[in-house]
PDB file of N, CA and C in Angstrom:
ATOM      1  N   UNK A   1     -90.147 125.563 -83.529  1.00  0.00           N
ATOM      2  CA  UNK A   1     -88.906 124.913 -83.893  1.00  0.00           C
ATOM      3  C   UNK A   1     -89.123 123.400 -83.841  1.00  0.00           C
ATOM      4  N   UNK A   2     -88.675 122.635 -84.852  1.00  0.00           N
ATOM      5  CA  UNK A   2     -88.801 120.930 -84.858  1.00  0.00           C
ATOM      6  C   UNK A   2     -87.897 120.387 -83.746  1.00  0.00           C
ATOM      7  N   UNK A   3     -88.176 119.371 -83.764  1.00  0.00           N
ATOM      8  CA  UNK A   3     -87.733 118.609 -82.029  1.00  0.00           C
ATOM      9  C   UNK A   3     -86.231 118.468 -82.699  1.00  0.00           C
ATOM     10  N   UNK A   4     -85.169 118.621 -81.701  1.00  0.00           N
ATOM     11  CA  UNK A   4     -84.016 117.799 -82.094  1.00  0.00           C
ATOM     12  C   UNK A   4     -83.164 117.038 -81.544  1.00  0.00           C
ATOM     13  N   UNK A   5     -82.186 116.613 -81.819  1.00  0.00           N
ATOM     14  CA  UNK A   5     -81.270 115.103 -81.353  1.00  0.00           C
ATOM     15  C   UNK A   5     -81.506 115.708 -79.584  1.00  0.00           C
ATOM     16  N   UNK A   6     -80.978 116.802 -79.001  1.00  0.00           N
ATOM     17  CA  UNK A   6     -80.643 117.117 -77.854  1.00  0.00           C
ATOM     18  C   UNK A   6     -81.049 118.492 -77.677  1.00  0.00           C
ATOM     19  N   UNK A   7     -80.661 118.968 -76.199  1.00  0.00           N
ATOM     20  CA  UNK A   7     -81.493 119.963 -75.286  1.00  0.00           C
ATOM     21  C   UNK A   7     -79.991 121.137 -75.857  1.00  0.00           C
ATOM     22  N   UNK A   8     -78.903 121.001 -75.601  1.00  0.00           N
ATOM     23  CA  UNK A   8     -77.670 121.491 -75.539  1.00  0.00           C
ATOM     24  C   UNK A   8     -77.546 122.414 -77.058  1.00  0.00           C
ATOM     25  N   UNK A   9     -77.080 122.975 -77.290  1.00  0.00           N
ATOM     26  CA  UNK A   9     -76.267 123.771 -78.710  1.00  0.00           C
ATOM     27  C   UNK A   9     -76.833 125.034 -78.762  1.00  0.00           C
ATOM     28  N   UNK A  10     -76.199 125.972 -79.498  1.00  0.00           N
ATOM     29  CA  UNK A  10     -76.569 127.620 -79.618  1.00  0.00           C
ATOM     30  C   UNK A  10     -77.614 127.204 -81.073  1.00  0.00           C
ATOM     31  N   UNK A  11     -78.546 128.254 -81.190  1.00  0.00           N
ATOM     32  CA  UNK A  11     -79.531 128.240 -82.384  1.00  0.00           C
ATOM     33  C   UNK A  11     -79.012 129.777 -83.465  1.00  0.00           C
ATOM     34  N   UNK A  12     -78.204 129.051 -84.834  1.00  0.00           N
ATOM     35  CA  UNK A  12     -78.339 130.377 -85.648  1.00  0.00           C
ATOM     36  C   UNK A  12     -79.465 130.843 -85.828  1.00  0.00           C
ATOM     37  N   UNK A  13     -79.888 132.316 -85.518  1.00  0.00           N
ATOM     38  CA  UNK A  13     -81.139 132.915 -85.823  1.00  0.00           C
ATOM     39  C   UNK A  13     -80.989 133.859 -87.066  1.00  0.00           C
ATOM     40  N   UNK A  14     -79.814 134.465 -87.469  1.00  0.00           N
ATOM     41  CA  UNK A  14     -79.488 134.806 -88.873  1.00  0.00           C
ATOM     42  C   UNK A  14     -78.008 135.239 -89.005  1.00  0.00           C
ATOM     43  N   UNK A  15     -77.876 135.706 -90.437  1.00  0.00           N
ATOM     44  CA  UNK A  15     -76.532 136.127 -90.484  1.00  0.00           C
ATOM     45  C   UNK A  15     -76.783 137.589 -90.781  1.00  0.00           C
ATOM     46  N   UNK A  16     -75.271 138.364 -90.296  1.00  0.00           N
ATOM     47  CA  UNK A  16     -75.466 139.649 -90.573  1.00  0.00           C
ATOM     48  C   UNK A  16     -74.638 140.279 -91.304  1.00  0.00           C
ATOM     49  N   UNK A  17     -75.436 141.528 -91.880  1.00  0.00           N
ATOM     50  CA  UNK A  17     -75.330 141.776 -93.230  1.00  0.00           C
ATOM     51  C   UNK A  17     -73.896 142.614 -93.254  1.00  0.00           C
ATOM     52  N   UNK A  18     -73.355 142.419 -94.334  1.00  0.00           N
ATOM     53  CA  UNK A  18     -72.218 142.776 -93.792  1.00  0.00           C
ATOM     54  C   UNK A  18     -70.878 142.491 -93.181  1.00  0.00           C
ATOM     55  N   UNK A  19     -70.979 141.623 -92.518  1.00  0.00           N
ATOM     56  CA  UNK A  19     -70.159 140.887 -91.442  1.00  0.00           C
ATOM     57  C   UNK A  19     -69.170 141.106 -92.127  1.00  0.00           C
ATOM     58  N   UNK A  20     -67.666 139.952 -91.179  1.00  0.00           N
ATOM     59  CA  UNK A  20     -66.828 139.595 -91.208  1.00  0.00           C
ATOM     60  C   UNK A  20     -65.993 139.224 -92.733  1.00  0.00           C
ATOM     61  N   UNK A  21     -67.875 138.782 -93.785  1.00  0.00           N
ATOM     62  CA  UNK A  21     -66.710 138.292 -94.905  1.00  0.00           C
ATOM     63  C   UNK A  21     -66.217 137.007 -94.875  1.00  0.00           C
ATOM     64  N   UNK A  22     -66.571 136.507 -93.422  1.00  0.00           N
ATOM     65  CA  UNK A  22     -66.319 135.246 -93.158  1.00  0.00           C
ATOM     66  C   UNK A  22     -66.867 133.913 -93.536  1.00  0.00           C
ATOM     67  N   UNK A  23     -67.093 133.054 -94.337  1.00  0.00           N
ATOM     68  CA  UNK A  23     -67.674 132.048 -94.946  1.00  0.00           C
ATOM     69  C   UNK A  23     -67.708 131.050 -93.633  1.00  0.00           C
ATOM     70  N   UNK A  24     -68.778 130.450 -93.058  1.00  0.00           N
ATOM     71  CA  UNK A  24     -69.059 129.372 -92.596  1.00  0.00           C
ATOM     72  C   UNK A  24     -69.601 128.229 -93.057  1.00  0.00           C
ATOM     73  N   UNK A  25     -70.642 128.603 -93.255  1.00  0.00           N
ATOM     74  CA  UNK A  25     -71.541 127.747 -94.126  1.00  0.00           C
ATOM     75  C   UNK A  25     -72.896 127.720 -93.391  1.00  0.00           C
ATOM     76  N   UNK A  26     -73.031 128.571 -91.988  1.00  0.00           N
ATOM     77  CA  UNK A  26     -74.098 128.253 -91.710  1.00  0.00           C
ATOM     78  C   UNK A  26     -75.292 128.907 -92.217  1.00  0.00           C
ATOM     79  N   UNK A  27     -76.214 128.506 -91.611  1.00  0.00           N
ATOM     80  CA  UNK A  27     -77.275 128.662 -92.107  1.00  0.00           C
ATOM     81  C   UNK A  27     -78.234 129.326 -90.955  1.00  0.00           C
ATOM     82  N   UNK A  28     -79.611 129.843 -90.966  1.00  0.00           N
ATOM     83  CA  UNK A  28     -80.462 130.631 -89.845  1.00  0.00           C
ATOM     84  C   UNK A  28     -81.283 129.227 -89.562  1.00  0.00           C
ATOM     85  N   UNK A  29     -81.281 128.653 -88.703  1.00  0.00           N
ATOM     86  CA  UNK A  29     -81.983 127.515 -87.730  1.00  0.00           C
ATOM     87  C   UNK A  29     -80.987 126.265 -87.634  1.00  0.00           C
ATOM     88  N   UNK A  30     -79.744 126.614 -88.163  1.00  0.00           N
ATOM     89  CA  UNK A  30     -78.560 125.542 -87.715  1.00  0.00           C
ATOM     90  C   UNK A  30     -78.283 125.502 -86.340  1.00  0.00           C
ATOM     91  N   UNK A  31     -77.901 124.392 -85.720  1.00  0.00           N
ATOM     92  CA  UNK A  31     -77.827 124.153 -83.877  1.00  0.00           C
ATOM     93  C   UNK A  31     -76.252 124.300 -84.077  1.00  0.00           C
ATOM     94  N   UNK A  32     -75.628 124.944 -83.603  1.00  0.00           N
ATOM     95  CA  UNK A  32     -74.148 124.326 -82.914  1.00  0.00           C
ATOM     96  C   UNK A  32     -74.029 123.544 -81.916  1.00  0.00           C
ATOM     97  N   UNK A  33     -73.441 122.301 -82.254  1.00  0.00           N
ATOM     98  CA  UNK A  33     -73.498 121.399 -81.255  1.00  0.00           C
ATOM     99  C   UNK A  33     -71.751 121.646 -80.571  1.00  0.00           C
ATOM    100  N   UNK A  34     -71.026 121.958 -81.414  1.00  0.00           N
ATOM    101  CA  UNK A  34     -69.231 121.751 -80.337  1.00  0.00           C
ATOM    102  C   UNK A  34     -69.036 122.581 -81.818  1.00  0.00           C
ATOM    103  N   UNK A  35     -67.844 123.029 -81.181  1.00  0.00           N
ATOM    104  CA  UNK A  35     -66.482 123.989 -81.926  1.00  0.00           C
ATOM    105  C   UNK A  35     -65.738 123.015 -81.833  1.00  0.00           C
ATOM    106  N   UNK A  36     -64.545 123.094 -82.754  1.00  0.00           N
ATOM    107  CA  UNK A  36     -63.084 121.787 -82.388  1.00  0.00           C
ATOM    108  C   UNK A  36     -63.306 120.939 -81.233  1.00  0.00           C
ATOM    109  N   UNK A  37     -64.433 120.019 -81.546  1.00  0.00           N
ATOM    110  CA  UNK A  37     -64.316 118.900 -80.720  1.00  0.00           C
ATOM    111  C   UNK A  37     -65.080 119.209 -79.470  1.00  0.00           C
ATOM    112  N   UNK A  38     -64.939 120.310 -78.868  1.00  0.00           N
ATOM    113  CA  UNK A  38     -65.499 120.659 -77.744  1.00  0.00           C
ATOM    114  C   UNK A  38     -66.897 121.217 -77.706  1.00  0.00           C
ATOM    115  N   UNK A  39     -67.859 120.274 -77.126  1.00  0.00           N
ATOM    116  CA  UNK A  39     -69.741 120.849 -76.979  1.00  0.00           C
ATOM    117  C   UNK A  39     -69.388 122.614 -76.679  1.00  0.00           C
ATOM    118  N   UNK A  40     -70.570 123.060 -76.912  1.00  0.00           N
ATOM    119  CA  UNK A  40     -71.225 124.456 -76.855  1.00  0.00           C
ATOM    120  C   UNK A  40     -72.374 124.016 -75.971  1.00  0.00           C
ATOM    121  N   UNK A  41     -72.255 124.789 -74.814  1.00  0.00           N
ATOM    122  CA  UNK A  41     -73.930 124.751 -74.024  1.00  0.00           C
ATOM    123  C   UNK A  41     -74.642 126.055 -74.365  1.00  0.00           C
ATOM    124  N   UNK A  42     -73.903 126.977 -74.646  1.00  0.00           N
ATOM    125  CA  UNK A  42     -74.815 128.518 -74.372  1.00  0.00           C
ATOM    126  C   UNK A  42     -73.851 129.518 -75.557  1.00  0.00           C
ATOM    127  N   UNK A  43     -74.405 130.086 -75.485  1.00  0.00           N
ATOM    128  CA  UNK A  43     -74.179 131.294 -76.328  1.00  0.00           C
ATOM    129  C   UNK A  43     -72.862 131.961 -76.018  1.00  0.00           C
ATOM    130  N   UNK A  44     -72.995 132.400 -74.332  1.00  0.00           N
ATOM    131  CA  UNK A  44     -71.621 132.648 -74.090  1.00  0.00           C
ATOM    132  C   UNK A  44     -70.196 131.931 -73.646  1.00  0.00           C
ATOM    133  N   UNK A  45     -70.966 130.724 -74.008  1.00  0.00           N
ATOM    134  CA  UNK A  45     -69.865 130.077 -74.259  1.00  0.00           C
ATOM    135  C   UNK A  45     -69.185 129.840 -75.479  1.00  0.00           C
ATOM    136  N   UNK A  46     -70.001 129.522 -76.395  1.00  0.00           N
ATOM    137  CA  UNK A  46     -69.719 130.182 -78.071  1.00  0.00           C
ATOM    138  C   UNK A  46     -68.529 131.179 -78.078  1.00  0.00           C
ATOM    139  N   UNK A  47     -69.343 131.942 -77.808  1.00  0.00           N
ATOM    140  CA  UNK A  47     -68.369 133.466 -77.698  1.00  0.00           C
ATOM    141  C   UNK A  47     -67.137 133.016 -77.503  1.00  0.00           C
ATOM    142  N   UNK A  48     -66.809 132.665 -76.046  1.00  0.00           N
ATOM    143  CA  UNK A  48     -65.793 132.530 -75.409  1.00  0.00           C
ATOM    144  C   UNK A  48     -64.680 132.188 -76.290  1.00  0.00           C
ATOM    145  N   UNK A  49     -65.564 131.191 -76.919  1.00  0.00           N
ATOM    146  CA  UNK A  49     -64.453 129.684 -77.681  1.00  0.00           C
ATOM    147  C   UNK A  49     -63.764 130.005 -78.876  1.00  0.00           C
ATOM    148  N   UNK A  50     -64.834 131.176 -79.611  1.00  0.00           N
ATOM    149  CA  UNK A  50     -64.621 131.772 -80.468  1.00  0.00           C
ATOM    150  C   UNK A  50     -63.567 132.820 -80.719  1.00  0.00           C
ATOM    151  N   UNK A  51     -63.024 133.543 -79.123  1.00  0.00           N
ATOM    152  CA  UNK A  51     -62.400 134.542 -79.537  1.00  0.00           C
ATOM    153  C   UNK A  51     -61.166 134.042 -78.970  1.00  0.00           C
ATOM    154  N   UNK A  52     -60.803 132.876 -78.762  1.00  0.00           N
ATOM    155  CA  UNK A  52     -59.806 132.279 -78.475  1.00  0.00           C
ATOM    156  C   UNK A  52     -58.681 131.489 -79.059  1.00  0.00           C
ATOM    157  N   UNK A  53     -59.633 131.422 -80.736  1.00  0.00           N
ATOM    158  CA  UNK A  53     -59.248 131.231 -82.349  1.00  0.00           C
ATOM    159  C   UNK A  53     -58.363 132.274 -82.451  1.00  0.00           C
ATOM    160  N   UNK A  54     -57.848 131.875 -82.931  1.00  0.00           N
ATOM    161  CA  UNK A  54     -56.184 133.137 -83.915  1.00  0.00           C
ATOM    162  C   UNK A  54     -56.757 132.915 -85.076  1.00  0.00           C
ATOM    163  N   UNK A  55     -56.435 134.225 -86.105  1.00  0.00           N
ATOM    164  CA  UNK A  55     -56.594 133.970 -87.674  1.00  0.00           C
ATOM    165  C   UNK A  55     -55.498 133.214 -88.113  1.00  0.00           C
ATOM    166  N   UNK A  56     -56.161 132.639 -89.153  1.00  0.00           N
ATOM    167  CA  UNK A  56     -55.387 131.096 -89.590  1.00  0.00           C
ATOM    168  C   UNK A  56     -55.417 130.510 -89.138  1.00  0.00           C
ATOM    169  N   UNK A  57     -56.240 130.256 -88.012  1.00  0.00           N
ATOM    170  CA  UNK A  57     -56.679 129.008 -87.092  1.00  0.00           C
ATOM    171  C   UNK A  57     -57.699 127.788 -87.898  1.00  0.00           C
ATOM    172  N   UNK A  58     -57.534 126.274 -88.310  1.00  0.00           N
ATOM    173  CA  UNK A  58     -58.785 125.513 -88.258  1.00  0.00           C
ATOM    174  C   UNK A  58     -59.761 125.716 -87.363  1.00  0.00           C
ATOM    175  N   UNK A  59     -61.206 125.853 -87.975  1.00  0.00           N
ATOM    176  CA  UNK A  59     -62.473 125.554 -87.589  1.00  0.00           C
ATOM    177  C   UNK A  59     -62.934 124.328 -87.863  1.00  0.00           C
ATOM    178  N   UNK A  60     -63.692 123.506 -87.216  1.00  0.00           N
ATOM    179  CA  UNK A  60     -64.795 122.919 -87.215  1.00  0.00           C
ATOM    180  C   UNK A  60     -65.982 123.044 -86.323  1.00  0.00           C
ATOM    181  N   UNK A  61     -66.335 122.875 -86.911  1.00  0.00           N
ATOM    182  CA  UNK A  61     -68.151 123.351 -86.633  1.00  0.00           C
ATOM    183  C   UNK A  61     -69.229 121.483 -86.364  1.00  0.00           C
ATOM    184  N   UNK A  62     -69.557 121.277 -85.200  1.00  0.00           N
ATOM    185  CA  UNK A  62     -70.438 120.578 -85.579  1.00  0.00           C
ATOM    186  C   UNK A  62     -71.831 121.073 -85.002  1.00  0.00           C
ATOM    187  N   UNK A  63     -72.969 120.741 -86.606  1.00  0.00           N
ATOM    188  CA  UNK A  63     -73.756 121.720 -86.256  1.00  0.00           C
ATOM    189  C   UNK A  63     -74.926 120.262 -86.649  1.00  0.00           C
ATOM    190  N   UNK A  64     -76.305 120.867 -85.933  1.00  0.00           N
ATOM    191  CA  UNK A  64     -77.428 119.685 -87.013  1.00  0.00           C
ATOM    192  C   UNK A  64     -78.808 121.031 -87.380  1.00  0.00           C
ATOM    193  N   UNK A  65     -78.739 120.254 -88.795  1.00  0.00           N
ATOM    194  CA  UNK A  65     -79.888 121.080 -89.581  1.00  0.00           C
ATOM    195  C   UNK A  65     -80.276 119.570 -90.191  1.00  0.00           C
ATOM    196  N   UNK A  66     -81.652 120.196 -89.818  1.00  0.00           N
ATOM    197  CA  UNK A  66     -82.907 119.626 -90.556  1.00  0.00           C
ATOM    198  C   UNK A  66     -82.599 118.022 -89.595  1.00  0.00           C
ATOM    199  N   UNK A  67     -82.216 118.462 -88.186  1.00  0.00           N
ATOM    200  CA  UNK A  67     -82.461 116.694 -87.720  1.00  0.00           C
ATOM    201  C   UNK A  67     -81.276 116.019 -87.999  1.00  0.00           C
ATOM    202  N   UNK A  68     -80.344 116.455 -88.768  1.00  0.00           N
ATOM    203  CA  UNK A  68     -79.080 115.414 -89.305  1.00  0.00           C
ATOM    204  C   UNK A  68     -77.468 116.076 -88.841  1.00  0.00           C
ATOM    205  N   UNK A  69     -77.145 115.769 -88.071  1.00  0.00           N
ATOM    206  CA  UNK A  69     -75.721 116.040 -87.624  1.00  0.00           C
ATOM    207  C   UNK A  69     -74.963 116.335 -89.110  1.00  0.00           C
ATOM    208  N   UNK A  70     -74.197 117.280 -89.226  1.00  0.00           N
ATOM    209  CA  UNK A  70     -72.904 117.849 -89.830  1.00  0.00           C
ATOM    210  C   UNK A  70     -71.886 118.486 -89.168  1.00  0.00           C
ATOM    211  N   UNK A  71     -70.860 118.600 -89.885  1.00  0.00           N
ATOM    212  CA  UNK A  71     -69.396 119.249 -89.529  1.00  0.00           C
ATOM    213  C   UNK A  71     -69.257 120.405 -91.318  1.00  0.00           C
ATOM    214  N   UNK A  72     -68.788 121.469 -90.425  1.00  0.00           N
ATOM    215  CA  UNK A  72     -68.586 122.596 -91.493  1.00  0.00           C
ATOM    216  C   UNK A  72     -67.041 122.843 -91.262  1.00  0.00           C
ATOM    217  N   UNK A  73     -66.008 123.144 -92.054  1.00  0.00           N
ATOM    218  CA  UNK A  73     -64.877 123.219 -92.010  1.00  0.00           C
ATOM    219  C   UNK A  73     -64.249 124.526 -92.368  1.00  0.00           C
ATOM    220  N   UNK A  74     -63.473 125.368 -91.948  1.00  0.00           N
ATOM    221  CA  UNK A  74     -63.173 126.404 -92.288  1.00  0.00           C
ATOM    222  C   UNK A  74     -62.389 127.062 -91.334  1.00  0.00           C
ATOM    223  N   UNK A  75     -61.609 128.304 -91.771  1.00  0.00           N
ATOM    224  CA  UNK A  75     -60.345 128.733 -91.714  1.00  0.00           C
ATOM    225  C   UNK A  75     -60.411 130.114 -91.338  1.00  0.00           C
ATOM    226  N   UNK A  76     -60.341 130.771 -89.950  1.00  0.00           N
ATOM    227  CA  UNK A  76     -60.520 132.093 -88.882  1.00  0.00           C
ATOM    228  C   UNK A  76     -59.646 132.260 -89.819  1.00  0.00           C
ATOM    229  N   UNK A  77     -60.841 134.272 -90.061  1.00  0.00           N
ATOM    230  CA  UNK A  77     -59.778 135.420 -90.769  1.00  0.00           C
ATOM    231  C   UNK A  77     -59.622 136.510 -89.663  1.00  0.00           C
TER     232      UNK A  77
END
């Protein structure tokens, strides 16, 4: 894996087939760095944050691929 900004964020390792249907935008070696504003240290914390969304809830995502910080935007079904 290439070095990145920081030690902290969950690593997408893929998407699954099938799923949710849910559009993110991520991608397999994207970092999550924070959900709405708030850092991600671990995985189960991910989780946590995640199921605490209502559908029709705003998402943001800040994630870094390829070394460069982004924000992905999108809308819990």
């Amino acid at each position: 894996m290439p070095a990145t900004r920081t030690d902290s964020g969950v690593v997408v390792l893929a998407q699954t087939a099938g799923g949710s249907g849910l559009e993110t935008g991520l991608e397999p070696g994207d970092i999550i760095r924070a959900i709405n504003h708030s850092p991600v240290q671990s995985g189960a914390q991910l989780q946590s944050r995640v199921h605490e969304i209502k559908s029709g809830d705003p998402v943001v995502l800040q994630i870094e691929r390829n070394g460069k910080l982004q924000y992905l935007a999108f809308e819990m079904e």
